[in-house]
N, C-alpha and C. Protein backbone atom coordinates (compact mmCIF):
# COMPACT_ATOMS: atom_id res chain seq x y z
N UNK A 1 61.99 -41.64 -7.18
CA UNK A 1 61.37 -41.81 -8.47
C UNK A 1 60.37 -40.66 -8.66
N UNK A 2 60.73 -40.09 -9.42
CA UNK A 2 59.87 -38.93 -10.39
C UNK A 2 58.64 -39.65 -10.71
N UNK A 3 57.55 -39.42 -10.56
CA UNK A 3 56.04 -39.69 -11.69
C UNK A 3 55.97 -39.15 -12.77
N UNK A 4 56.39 -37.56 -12.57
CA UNK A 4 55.98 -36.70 -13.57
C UNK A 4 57.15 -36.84 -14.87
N UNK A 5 58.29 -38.02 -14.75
CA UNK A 5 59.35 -38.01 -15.33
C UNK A 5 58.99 -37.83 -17.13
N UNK A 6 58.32 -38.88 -17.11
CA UNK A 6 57.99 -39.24 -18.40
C UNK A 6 56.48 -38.62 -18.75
N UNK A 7 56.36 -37.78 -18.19
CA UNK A 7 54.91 -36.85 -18.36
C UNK A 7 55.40 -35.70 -19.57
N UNK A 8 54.47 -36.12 -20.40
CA UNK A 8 55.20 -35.17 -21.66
C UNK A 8 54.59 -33.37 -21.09
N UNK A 9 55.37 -32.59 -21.51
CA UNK A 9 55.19 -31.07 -21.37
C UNK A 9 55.11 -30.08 -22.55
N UNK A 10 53.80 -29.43 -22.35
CA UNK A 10 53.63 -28.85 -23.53
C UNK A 10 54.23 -27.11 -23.43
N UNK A 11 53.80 -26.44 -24.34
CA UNK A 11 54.49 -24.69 -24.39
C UNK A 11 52.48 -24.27 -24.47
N UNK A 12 51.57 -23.82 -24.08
CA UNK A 12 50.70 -23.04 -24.49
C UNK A 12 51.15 -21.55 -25.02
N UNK A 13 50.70 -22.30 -26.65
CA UNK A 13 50.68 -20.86 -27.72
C UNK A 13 49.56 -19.85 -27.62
N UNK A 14 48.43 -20.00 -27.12
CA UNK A 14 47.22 -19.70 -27.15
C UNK A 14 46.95 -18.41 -26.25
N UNK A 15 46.88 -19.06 -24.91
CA UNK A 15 46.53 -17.84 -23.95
C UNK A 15 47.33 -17.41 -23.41
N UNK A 16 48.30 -17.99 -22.67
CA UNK A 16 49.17 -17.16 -22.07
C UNK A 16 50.27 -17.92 -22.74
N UNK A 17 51.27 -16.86 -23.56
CA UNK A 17 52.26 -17.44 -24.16
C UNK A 17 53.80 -18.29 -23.72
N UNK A 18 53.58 -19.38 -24.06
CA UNK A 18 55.16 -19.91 -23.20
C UNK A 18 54.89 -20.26 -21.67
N UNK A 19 53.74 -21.04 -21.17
CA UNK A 19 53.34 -21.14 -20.28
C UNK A 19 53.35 -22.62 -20.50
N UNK A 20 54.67 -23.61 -19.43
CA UNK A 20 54.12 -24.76 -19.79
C UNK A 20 53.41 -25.77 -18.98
N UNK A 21 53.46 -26.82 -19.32
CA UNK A 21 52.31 -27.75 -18.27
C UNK A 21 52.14 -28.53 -18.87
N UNK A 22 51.67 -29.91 -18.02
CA UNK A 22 52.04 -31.22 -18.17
C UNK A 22 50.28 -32.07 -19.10
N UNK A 23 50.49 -32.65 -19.81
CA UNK A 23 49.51 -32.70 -20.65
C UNK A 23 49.10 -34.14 -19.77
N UNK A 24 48.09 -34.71 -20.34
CA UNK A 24 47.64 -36.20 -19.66
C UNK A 24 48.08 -37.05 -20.73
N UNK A 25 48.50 -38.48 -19.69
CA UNK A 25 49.26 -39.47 -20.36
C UNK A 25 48.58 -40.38 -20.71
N UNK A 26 48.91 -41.26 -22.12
CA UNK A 26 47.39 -42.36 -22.32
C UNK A 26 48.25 -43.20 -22.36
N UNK A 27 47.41 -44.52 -21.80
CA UNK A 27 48.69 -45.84 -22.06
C UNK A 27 47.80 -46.88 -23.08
N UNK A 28 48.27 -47.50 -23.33
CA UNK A 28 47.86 -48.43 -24.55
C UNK A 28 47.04 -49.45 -23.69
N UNK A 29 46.02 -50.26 -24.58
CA UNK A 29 45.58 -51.38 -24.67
C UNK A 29 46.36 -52.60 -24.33
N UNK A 30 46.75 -53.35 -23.73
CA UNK A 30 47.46 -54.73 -23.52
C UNK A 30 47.13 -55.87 -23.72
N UNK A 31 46.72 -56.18 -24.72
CA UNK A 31 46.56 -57.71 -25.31
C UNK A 31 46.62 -58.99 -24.64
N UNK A 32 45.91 -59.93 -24.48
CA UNK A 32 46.85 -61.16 -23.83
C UNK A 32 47.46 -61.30 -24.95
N UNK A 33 48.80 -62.52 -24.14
CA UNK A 33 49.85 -63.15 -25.03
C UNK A 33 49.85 -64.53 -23.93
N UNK A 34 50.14 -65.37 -25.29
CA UNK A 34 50.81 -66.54 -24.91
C UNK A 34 51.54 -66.52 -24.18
N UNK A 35 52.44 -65.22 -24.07
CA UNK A 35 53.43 -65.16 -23.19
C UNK A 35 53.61 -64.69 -22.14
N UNK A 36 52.71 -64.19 -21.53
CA UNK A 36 52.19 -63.30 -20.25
C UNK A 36 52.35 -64.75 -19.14
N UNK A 37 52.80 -64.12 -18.01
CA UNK A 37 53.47 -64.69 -16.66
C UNK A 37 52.23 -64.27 -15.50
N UNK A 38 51.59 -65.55 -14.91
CA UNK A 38 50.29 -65.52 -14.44
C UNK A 38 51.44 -65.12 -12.61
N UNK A 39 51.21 -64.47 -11.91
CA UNK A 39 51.51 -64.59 -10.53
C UNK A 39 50.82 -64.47 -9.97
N UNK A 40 50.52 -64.74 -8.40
CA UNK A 40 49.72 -64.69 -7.15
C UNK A 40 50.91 -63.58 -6.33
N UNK A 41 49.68 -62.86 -5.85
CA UNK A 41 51.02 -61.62 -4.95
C UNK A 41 50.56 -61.95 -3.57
N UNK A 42 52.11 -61.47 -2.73
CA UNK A 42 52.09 -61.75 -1.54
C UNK A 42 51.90 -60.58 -0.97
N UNK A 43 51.90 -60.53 0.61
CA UNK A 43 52.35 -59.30 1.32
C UNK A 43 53.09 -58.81 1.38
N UNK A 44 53.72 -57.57 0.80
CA UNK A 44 54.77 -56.67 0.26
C UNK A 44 54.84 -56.50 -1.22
N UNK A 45 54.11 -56.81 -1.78
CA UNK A 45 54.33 -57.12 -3.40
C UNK A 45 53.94 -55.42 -3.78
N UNK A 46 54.82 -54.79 -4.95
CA UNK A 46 54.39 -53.87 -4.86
C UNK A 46 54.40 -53.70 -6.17
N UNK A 47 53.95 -52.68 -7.48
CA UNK A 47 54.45 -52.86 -8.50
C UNK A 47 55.75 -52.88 -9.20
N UNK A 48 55.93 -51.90 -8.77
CA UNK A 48 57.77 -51.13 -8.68
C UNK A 48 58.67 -52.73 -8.56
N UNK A 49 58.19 -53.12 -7.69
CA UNK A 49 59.04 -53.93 -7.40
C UNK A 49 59.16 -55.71 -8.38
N UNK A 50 58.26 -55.75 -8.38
CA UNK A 50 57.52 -56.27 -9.64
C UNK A 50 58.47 -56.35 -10.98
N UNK A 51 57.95 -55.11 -11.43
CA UNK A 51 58.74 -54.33 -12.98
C UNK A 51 60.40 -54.95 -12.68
N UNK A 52 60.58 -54.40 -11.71
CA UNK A 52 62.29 -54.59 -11.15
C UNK A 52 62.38 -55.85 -11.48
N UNK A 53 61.91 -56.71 -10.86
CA UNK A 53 61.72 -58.23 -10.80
C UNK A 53 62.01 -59.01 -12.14
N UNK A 54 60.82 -58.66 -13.41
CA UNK A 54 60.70 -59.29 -14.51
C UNK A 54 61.00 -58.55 -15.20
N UNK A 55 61.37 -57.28 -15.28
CA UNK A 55 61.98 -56.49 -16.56
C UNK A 55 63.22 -55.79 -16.21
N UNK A 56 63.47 -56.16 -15.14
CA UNK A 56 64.99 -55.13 -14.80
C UNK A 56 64.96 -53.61 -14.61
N UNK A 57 63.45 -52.95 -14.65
CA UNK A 57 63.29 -51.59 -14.72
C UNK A 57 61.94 -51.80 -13.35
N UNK A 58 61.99 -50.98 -13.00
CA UNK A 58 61.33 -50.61 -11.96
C UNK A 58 60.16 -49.44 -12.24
N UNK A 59 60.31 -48.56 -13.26
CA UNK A 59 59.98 -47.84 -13.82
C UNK A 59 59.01 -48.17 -15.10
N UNK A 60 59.18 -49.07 -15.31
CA UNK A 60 57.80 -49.91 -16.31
C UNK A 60 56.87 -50.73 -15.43
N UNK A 61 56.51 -50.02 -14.15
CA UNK A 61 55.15 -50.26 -13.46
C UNK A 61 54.00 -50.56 -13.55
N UNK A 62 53.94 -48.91 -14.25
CA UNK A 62 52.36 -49.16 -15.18
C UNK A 62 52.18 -49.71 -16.33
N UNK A 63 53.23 -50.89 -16.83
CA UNK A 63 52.77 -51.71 -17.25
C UNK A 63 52.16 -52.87 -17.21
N UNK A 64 52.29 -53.56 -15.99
CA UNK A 64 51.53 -54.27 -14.99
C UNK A 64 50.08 -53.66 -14.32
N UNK A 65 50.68 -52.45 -14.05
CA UNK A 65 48.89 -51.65 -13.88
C UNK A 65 47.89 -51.55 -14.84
N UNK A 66 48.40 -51.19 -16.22
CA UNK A 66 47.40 -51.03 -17.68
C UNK A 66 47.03 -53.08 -17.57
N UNK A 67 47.64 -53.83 -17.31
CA UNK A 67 47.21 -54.57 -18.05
C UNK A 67 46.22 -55.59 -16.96
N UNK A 68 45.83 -55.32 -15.82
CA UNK A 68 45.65 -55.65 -14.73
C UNK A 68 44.18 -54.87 -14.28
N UNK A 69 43.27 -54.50 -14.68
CA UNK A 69 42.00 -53.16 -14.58
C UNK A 69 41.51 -53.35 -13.41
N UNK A 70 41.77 -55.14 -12.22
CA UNK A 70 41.33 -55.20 -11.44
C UNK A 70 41.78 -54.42 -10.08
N UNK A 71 43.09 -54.54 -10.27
CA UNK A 71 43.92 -53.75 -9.47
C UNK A 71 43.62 -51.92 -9.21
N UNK A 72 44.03 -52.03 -8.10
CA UNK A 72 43.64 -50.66 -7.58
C UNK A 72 44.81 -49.39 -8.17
N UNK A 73 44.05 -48.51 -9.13
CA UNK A 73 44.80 -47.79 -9.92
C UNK A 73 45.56 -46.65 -9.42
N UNK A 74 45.57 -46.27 -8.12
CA UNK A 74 46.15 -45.28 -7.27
C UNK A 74 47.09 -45.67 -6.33
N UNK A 75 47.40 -46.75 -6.96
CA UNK A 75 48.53 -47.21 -5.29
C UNK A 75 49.54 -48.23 -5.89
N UNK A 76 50.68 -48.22 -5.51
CA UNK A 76 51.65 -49.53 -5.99
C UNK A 76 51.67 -50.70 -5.41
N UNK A 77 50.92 -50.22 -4.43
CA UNK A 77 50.65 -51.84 -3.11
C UNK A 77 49.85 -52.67 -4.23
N UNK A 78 49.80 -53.78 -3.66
CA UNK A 78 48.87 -54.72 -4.49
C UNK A 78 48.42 -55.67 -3.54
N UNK A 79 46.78 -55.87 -3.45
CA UNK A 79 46.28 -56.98 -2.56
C UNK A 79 46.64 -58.01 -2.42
N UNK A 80 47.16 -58.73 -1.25
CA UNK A 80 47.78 -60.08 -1.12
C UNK A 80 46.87 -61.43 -1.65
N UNK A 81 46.95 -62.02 -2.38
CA UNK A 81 46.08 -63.10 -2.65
C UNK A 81 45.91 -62.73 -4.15
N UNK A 82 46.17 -61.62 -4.98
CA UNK A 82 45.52 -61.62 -5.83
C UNK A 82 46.49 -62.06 -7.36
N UNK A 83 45.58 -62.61 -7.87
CA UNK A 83 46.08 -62.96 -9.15
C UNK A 83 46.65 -62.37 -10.38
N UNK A 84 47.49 -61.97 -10.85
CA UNK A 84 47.62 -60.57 -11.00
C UNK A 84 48.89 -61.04 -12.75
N UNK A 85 48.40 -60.80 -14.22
CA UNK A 85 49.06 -60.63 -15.59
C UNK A 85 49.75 -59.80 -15.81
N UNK A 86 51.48 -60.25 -15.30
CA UNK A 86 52.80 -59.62 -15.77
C UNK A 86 53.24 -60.03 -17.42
N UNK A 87 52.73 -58.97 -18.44
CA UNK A 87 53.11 -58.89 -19.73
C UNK A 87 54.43 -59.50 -19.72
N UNK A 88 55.08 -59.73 -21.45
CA UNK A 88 55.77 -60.01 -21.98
C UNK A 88 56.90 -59.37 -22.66
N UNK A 89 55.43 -59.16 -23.46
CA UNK A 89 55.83 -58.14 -24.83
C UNK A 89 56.10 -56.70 -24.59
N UNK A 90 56.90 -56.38 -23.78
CA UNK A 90 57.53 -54.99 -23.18
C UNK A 90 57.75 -54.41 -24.60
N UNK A 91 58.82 -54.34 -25.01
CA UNK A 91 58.69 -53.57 -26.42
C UNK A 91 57.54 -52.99 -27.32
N UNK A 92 56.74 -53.70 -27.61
CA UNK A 92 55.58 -53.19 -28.46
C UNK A 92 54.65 -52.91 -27.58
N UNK A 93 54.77 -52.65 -26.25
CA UNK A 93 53.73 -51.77 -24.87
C UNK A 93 54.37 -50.86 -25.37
N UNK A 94 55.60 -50.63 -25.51
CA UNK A 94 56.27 -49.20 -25.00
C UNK A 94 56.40 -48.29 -26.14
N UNK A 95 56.65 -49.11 -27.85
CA UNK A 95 56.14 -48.30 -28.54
C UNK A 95 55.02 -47.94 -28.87
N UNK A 96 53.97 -48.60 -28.43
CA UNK A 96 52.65 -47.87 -28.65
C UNK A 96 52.12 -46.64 -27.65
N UNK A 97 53.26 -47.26 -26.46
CA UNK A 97 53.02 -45.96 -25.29
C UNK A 97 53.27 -44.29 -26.05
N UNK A 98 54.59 -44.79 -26.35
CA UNK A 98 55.06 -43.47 -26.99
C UNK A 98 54.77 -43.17 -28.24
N UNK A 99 53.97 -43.95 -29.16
CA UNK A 99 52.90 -43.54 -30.13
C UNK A 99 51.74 -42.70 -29.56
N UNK A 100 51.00 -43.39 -28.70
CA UNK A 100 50.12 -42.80 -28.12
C UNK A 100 50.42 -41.06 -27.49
N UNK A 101 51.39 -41.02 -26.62
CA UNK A 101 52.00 -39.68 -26.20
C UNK A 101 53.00 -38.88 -26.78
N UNK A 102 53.15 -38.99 -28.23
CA UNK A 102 53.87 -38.07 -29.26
C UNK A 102 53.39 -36.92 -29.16
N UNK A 103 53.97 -35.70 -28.80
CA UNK A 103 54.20 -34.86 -28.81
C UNK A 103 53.50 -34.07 -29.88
């Protein structure tokens, strides 16, 4: 798995021409919902695996990370014991994701 997959890439017009590089990614706000799935994580719980779990993508990670602030933001491990808000509303995360990172 790529990180940088979905890292949008820009062209700098400015200083050095046609020089590109990876801009910073913003993720949206996450709302509660009625519909949000409360879990307790075990030992091995990871996010990746997670995403896989309840959305069939493995790759919508940090959507469990954005919506979670307690969780440790540098790592996919996740503390055993902890209580931890797997969203719902995948769709309207993901278009606001890619509202947010339009090009």
């Amino acid at each position: 798995m790529n990180r940088y997959r979905d890292t949008p890439i820009r062209k700098d017009s400015d200083i050095k021409k046609g020089v590109r590089y990876y801009t910073n990614v913003f993720y949206p706000e996450i709302p509660l919902s009625e519909n949000d799935i409360y879990v307790y994580t075990t030992q091995g719980d990871r996010l990746d695996l997670l995403a896989q779990q309840y959305y069939g993508d493995s790759t919508l990670y940090w959507i469990i990370g954005a919506a979670n602030d307690s969780l440790p933001q540098n790592s996919l491990f996740l503390p055993p014991g902890s209580q931890i808000r797997i969203p719902q509303n995948t769709a309207e995360i993901i278009t606001a994701y890619n509202f947010l990172n339009a090009l």
